[in-house]
Protein backbone atom coordinates (compact mmCIF):
# COMPACT_ATOMS: atom_id res chain seq x y z
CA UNK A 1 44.01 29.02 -4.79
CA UNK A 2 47.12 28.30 -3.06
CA UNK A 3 49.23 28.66 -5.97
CA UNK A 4 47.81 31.74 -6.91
CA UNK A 5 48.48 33.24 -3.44
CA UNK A 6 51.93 31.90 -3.56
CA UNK A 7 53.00 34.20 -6.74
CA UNK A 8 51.08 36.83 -5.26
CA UNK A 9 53.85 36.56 -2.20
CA UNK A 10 56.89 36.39 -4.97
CA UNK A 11 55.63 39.27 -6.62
CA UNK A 12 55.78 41.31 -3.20
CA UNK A 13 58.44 40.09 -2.18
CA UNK A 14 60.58 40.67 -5.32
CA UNK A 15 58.59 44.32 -5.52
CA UNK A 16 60.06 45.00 -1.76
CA UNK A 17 63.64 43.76 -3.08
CA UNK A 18 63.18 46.17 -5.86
CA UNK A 19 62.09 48.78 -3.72
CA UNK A 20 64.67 48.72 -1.01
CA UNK A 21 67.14 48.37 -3.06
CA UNK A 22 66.07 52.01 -4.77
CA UNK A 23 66.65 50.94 -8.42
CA UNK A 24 66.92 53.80 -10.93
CA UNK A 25 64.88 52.15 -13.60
CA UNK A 26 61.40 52.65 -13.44
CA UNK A 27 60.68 50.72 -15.65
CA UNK A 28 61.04 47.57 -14.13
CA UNK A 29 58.61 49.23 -11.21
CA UNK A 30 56.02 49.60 -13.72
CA UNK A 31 56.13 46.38 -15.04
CA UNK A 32 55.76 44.74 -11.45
CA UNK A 33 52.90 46.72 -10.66
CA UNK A 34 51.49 45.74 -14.28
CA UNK A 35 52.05 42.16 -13.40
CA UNK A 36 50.75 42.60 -9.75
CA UNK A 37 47.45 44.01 -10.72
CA UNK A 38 47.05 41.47 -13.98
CA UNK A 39 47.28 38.79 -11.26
CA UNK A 40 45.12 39.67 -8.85
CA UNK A 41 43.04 40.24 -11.45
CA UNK A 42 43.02 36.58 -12.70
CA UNK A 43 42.75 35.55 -8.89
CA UNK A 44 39.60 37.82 -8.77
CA UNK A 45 38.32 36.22 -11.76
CA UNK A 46 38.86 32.66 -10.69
CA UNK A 47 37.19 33.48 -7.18
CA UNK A 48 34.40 34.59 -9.02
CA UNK A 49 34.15 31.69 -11.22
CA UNK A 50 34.27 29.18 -8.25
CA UNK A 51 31.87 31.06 -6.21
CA UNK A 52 29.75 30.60 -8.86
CA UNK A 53 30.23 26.67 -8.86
CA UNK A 54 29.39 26.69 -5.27
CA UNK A 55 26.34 28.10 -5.73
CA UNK A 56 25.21 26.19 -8.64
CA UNK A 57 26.03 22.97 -6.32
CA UNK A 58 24.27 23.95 -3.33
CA UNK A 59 20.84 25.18 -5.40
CA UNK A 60 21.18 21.40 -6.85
CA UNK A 61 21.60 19.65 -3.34
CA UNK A 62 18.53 22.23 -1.93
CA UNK A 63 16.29 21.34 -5.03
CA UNK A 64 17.14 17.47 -4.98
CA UNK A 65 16.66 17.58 -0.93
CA UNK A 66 12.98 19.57 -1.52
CA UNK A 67 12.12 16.34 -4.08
CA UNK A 68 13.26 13.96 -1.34
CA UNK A 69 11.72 15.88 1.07
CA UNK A 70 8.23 15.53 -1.08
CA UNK A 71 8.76 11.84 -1.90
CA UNK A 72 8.87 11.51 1.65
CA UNK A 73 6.48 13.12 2.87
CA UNK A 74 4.17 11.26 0.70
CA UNK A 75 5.40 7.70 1.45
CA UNK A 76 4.56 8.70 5.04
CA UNK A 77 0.92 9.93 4.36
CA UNK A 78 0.73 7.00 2.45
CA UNK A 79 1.51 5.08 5.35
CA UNK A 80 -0.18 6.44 7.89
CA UNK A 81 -3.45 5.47 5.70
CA UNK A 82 -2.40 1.93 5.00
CA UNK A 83 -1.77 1.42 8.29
CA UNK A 84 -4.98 3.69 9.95
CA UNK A 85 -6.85 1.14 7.51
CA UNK A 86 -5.15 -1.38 9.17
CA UNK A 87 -5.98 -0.30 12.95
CA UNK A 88 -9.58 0.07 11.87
CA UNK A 89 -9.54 -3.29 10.47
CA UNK A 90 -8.16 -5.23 13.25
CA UNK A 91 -10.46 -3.09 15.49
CA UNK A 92 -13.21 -4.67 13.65
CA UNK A 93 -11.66 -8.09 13.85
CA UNK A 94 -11.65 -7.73 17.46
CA UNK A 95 -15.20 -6.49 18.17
CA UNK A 96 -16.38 -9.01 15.99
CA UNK A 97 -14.18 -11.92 17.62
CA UNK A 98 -15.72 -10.96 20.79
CA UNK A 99 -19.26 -11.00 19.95
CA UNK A 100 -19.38 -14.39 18.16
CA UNK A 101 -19.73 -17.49 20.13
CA UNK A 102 -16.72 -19.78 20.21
CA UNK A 103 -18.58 -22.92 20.72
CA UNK A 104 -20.95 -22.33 17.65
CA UNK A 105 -18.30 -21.23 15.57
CA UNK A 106 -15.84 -24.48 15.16
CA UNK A 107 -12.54 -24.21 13.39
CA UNK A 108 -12.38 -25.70 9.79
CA UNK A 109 -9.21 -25.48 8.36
CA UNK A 110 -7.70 -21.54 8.68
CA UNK A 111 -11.53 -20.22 9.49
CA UNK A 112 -14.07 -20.83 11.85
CA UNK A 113 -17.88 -21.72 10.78
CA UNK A 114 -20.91 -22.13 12.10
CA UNK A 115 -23.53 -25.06 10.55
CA UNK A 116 -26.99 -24.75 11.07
CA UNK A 117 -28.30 -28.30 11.37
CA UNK A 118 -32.05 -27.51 12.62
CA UNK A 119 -33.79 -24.14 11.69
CA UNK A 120 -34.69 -24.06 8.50
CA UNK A 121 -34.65 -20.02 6.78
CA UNK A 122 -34.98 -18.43 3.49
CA UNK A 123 -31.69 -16.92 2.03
CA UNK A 124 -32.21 -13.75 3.42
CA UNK A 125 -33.24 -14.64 6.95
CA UNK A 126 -30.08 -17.34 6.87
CA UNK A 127 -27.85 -14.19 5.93
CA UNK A 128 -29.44 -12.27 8.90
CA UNK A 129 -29.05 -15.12 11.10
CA UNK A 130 -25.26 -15.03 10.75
CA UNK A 131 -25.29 -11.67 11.28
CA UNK A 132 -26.91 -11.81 14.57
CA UNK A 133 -24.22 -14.67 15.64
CA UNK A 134 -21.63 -12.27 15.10
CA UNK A 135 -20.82 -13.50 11.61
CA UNK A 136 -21.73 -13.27 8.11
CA UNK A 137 -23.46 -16.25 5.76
CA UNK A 138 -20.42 -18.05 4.13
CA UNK A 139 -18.52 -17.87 0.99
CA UNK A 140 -16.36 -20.82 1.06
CA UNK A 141 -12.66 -20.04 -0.53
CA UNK A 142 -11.26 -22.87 -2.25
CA UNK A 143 -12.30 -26.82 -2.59
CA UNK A 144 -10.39 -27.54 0.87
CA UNK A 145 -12.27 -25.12 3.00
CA UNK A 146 -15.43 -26.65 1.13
CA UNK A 147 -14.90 -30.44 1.48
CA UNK A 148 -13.98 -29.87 4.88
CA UNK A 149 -17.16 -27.71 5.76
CA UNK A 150 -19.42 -29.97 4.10
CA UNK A 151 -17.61 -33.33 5.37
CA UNK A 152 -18.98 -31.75 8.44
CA UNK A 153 -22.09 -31.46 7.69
CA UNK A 154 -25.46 -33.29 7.90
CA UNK A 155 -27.41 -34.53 4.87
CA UNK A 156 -29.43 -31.62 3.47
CA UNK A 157 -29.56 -28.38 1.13
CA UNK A 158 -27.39 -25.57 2.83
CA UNK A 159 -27.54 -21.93 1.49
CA UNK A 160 -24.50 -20.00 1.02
CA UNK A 161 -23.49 -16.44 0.50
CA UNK A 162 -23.73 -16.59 -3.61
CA UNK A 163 -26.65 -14.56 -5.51
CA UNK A 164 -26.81 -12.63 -8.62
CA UNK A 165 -29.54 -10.23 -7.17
CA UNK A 166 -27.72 -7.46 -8.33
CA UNK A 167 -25.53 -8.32 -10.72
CA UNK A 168 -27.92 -9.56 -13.71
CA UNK A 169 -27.69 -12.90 -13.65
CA UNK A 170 -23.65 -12.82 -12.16
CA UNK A 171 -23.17 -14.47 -9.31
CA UNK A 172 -21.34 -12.33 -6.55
CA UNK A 173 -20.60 -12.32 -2.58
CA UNK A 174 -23.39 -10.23 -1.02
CA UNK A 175 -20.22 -9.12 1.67
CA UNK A 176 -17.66 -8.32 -1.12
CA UNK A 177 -19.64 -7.61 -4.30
CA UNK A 178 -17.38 -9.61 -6.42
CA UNK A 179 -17.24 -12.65 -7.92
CA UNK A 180 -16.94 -15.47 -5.35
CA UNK A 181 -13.43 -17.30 -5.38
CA UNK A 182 -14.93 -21.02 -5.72
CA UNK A 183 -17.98 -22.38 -7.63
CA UNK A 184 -18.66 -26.08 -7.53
CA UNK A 185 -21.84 -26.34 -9.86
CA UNK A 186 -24.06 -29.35 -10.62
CA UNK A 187 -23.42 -29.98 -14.31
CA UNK A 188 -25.62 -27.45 -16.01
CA UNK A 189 -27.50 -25.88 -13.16
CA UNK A 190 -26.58 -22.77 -13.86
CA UNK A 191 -29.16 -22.82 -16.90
CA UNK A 192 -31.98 -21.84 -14.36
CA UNK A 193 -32.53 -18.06 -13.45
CA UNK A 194 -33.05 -18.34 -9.86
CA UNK A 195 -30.70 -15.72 -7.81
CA UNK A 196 -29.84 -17.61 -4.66
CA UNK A 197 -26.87 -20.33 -4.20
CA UNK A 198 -26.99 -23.33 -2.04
CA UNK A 199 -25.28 -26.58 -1.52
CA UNK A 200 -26.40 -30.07 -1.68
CA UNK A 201 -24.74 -33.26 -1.65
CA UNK A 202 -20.97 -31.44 -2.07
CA UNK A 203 -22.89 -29.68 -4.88
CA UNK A 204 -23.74 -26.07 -5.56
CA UNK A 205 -27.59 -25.24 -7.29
CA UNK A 206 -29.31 -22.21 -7.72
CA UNK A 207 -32.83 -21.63 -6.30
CA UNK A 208 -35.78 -19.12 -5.54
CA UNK A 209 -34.43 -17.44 -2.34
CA UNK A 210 -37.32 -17.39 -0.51
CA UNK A 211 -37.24 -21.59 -0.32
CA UNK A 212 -36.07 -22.64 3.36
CA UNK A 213 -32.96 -24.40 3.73
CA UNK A 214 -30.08 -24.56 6.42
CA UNK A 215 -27.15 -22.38 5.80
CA UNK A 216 -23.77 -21.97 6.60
CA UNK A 217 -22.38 -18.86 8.59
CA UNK A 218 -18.47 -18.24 8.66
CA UNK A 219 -17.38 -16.11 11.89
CA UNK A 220 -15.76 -12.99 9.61
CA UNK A 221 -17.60 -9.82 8.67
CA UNK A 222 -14.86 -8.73 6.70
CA UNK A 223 -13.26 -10.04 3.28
């Protein structure tokens, strides 16, 4: 642009000379006004052509900034659910925390537990049993939260939360639905079609849920 404006000023300026000087050929008037006029018609043609450019680049910086804009806005609704699920979770953790007592329910490894050691229930009054304490009946994670529960406990048959009630013969967690993370049968025991799980002797066995056993309750209501 500068170099454009720059003729622009010689061509004036030798116009003026031309001018003041009161040449007789007109000729050479003609052709500086020719030249003068082709030039800032180039000029008008290049201004053109940039402003163009300029708008081309800013309708690409609005439209990328409107997709950013959307991205973002949907990273931060997703967000604000994860971590609304969150709040209400640890809400939960809290309420629950509160309402369970602390000297039934003993740490055992990362989790605390409770081990009933007297009253004797069917599956489904053991499960509402735990719920009453604040808790839920268990469903024991690995082989490390189990030996440690069960090196724990007293000699006897414990229920736990495992039964394929609903699932057609497939064992699940009556808290999560799914399948439970750790299974410990007694060699072939699962050949029987009885629905509820229990533990004896560091062993898990299937059996009518409406037999009375002692059960294990774990402190959580949540998976």
């Amino acid at each position: 642009m500068f170099k454009y404006c720059f003729i622009c000023v010689i061509l004036a300026w030798a116009s003026r000379d031309v001018l003041a000087n009161k040449t007789e050929n007109p000729l050479l008037i003609d052709q500086v006004a020719i030249n003068q006029q082709q030039w800032f018609t180039f000029i008008a043609l290049k201004e053109s052509e940039m402003q163009q450019k300029i708008v081309r680049i800013e309708r690409s910086i609005e439209e990328r900034l409107m997709a950013m804009q959307s991205k973002l806005a949907y990273a931060l609704n997703e967000l604000q659910t994860i971590m609304g699920n969150q709040s209400v979770e640890t809400l939960e953790k809290l309420r629950i925390s509160h309402r369970i007592n602390p000297a039934l329910f003993q740490r055992m490894g990362t989790r605390r537990f409770y081990i009933e050691k007297e009253n004797k229930q069917n599956w489904f009054g053991a499960s509402n049993t735990c719920r009453q304490l604040g808790g839920h009946i268990a469903t024991i994670r690995d082989e490390q939260e189990f030996n440690e529960i069960f090196s724990r406990a007293p000699a006897g048959v414990f229920w736990i939360d495992m039964n394929a009630m609903f699932k057609n013969g497939l064992f699940a967690s009556s808290l999560t639905g799914r399948s439970p993370p750790f299974f410990k049968w007694k060699k072939e025991e699962r050949g029987n079609k009885f629905d509820c799980v229990n533990v004896y002797n560091k062993e898990m066995y299937n059996e009518n849920c409406f037999n009375t056993h002692l059960f294990i309750c774990q402190a959580e209501q949540w998976d």
